[in-house]
C-alpha atoms as a PDB file:
ATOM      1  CA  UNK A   1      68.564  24.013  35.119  1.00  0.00           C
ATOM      2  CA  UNK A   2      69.284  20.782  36.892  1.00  0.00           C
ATOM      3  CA  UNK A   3      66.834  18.011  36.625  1.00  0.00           C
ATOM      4  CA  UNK A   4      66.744  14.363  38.449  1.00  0.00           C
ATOM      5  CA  UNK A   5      66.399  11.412  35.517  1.00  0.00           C
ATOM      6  CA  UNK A   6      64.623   8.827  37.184  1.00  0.00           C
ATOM      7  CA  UNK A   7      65.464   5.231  35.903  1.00  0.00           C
ATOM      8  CA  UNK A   8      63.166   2.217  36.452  1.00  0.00           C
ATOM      9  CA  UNK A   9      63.313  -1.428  35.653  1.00  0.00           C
ATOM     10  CA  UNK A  10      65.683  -2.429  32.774  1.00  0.00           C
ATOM     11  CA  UNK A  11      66.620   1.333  32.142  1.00  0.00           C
ATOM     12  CA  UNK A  12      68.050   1.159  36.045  1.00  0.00           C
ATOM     13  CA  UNK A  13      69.672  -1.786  35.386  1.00  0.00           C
ATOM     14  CA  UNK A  14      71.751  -0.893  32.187  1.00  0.00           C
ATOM     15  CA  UNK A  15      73.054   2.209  33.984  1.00  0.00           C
ATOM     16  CA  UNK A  16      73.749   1.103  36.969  1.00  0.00           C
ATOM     17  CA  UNK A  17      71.937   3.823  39.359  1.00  0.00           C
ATOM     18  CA  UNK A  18      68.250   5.191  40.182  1.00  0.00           C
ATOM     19  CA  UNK A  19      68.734   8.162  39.528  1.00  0.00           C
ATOM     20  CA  UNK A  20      70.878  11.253  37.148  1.00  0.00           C
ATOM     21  CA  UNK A  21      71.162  14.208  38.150  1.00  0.00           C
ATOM     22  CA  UNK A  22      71.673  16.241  34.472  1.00  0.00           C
ATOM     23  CA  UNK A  23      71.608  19.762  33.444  1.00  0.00           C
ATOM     24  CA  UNK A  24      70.235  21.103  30.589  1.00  0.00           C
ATOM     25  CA  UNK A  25      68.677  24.628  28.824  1.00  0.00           C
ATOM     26  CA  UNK A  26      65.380  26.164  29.929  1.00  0.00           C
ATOM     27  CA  UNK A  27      62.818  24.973  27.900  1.00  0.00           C
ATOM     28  CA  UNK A  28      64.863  21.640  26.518  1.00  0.00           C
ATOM     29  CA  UNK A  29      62.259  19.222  25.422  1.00  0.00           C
ATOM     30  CA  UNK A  30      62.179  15.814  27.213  1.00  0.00           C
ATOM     31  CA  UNK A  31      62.878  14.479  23.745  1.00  0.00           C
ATOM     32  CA  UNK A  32      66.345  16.178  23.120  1.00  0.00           C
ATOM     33  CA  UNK A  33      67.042  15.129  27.278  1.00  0.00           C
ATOM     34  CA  UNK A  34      65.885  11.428  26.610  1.00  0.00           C
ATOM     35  CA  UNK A  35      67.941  11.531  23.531  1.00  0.00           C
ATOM     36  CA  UNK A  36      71.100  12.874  25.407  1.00  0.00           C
ATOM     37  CA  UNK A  37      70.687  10.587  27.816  1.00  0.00           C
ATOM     38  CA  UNK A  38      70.600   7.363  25.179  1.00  0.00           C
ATOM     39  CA  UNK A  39      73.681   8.832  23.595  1.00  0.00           C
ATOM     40  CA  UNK A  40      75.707   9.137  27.122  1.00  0.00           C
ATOM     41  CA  UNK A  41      74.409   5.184  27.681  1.00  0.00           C
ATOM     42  CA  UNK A  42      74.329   3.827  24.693  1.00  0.00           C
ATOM     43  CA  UNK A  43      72.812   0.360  25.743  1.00  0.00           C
ATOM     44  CA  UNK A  44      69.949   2.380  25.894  1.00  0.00           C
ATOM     45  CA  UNK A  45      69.442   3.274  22.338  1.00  0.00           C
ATOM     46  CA  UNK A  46      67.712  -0.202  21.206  1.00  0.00           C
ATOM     47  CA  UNK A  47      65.069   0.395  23.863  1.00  0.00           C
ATOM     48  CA  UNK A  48      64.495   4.906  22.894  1.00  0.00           C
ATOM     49  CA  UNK A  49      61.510   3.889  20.827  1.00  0.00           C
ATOM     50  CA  UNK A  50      59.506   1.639  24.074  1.00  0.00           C
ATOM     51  CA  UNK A  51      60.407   4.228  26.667  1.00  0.00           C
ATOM     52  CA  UNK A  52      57.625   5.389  29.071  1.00  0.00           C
ATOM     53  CA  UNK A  53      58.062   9.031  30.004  1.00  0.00           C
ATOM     54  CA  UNK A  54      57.051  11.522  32.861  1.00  0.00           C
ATOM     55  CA  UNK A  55      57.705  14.721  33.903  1.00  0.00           C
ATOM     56  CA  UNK A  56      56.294  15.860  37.243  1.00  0.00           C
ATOM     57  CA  UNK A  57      54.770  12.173  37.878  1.00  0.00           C
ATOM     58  CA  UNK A  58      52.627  12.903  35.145  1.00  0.00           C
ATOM     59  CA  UNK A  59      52.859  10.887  31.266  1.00  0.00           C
ATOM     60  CA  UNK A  60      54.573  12.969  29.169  1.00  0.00           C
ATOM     61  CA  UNK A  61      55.098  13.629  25.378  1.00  0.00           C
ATOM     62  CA  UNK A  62      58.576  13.857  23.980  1.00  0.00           C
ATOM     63  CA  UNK A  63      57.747  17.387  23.174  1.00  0.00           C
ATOM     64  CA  UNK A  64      57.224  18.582  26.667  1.00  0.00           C
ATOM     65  CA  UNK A  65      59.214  21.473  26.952  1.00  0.00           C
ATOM     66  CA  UNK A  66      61.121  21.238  30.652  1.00  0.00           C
ATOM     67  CA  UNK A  67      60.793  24.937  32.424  1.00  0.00           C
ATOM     68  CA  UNK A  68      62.817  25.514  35.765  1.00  0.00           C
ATOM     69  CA  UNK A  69      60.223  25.118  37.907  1.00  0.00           C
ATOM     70  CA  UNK A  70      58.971  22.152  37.315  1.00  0.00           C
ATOM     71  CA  UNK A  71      58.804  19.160  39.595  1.00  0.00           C
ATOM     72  CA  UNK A  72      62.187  18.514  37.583  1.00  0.00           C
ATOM     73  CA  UNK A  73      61.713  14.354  37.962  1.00  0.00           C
ATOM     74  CA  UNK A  74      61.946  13.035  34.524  1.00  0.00           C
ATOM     75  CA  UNK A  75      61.197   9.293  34.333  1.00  0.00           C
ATOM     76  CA  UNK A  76      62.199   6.882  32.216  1.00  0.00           C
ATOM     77  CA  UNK A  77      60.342   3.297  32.490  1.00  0.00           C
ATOM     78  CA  UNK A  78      60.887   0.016  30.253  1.00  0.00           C
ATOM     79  CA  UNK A  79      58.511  -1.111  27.628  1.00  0.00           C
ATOM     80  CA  UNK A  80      56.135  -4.339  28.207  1.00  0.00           C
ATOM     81  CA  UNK A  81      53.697  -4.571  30.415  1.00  0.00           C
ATOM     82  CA  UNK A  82      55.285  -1.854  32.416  1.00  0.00           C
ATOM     83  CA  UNK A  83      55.007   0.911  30.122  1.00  0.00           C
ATOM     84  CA  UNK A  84      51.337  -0.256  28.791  1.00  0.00           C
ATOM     85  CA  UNK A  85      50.450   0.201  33.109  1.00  0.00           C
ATOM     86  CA  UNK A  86      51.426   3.633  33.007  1.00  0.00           C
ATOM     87  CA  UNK A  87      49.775   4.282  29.811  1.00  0.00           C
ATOM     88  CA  UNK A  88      46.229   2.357  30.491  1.00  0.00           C
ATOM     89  CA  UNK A  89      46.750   4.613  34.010  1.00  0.00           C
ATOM     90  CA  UNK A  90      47.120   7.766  32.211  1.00  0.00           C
ATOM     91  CA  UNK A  91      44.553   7.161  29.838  1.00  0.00           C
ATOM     92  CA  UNK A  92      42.181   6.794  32.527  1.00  0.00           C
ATOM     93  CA  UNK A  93      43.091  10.073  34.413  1.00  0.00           C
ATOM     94  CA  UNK A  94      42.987  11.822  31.242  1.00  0.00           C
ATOM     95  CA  UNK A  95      39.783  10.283  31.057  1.00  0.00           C
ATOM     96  CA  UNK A  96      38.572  11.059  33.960  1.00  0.00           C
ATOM     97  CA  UNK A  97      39.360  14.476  34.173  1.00  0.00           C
ATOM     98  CA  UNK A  98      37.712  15.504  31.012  1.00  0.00           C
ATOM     99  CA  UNK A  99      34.145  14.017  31.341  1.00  0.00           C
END
């Protein structure tokens, strides 16, 4: 399946584009995709551990599994007071949601 890797902030500006269009297996988690991504840009591997992910403009664990089907937008966001945004953000839908 063919998804669209989103890049934002400092991610963006270490590979040089917005966006990567990559294929992978039905049912790849986002991990192993993050991680394939980091080793095809290596500049990116001192920042793996701070990345903010998404899948379907929703957070997203590492263990996601990615199913053809889905939105297929994977994001990947910088750390700092980017990443903590999206997380306080998510936090609060999640929140929300199950009150």
């Amino acid at each position: 399946m063919r998804v669209q890797v989103k890049l934002f902030a400092s991610y963006r500006e270490i590979v040089g584009v917005r966006q990567l269009a990559w294929t992978l297996k039905d049912g790849e988690t986002l991990g192993a995709l993050v991680d394939a991504v980091v080793d095809a840009y290596p500049r990116l591997r001192g920042h793996r551990d701070t990345m903010f992910l998404a899948v379907n403009r929703a957070y997203a664990q590492p263990d996601v599994a990615l199913r053809d089907g889905d939105e297929r937008e994977v994001g990947l966001s910088g750390g700092g007071w980017e990443a903590e945004a999206w997380r306080n953000l998510a936090a609060a839908k999640h929140y929300w949601e199950h009150l």
